[in-house]
Protein backbone atom coordinates (compact mmCIF):
# COMPACT_ATOMS: atom_id res chain seq x y z
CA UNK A 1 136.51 72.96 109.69
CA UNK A 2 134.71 72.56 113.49
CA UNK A 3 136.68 72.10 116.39
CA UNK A 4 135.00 71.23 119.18
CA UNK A 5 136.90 71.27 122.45
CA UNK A 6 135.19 69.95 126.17
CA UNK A 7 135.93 71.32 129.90
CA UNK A 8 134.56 70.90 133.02
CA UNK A 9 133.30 73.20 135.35
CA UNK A 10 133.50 72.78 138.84
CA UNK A 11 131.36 75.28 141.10
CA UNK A 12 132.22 76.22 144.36
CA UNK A 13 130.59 78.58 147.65
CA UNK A 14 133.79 80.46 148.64
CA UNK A 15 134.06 81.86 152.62
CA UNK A 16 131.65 84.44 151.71
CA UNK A 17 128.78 82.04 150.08
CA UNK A 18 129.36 83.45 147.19
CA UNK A 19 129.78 80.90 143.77
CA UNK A 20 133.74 80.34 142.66
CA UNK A 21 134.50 78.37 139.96
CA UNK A 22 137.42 76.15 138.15
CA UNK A 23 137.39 75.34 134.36
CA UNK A 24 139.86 72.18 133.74
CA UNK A 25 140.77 71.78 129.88
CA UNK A 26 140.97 68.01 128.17
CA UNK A 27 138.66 66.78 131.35
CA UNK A 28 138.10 63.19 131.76
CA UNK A 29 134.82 62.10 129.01
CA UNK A 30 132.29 60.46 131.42
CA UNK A 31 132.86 61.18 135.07
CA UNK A 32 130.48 60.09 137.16
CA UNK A 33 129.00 62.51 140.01
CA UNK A 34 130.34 60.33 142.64
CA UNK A 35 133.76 60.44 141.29
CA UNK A 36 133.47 64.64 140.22
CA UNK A 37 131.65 65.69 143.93
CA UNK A 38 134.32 63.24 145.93
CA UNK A 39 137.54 65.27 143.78
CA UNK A 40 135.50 68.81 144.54
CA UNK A 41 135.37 67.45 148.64
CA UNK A 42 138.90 66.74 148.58
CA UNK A 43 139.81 70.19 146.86
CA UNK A 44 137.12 71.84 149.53
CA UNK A 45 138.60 69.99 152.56
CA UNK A 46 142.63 70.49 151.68
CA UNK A 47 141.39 74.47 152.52
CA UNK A 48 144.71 76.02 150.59
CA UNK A 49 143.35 78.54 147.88
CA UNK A 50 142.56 81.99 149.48
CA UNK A 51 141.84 85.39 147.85
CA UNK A 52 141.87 88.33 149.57
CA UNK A 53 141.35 86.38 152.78
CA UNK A 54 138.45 84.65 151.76
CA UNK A 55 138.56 80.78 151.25
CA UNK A 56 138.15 79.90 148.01
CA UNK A 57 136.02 76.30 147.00
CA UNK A 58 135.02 76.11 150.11
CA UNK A 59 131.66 74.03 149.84
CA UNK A 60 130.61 72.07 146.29
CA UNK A 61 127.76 73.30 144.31
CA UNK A 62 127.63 71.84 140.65
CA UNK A 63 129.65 70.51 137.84
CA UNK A 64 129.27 70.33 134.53
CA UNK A 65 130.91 69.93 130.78
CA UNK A 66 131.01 72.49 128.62
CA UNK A 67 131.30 71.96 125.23
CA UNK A 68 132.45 74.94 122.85
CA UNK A 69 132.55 74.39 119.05
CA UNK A 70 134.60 76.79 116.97
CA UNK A 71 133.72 76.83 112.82
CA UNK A 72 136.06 79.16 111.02
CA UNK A 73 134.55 80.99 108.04
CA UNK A 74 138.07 81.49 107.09
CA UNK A 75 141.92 81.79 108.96
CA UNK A 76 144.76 82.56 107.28
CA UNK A 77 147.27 81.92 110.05
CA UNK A 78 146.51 77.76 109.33
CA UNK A 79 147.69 78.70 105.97
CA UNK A 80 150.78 80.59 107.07
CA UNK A 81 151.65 77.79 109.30
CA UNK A 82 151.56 75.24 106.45
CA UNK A 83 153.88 77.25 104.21
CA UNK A 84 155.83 77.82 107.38
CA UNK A 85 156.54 73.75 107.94
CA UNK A 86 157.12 73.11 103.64
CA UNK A 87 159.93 75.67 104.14
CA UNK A 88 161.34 73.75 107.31
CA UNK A 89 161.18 70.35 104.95
């Protein structure tokens, strides 16, 4: 069976103008840019992630949704799991 799973990917210039970039899980479905660039200012202006003594997400670049669909050809750990839970019952 597919699973498909979405994130969103926020890109960044760090201190150094070099891209930097967070990947959020379960995202919001439908952001707007608006609402996606104004959270990416905010994390930009609060100015508290630093690596190495470079600031990190310093100015907004892009954002985007990934979207990453897994098919399994075949896993037995679901089926190990299943027997797993009838014992528990």
């Amino acid at each position: 069976m597919a699973k498909t799973t979405k994130t969103l990917k926020l890109t960044f210039l760090n201190g150094k103008n070099k891209k930097t970039s967070v990947t959020l899980g379960d995202a919001v479905d439908n952001l707007t840019a608006e609402q996606v660039r104004g959270a990416m200012t905010t994390i930009a202006q609060a100015n508290v992630f630093e690596k190495d003594g470079v600031k990190n997400y310093v100015t907004p670049q892009s954002a985007s949704y990934i979207e990453r669909t897994v098919s399994d050809i075949f896993n037995d750990g679901d089926a190990d799991q299943a027997e797993s839970a009838d014992k528990q019952d």
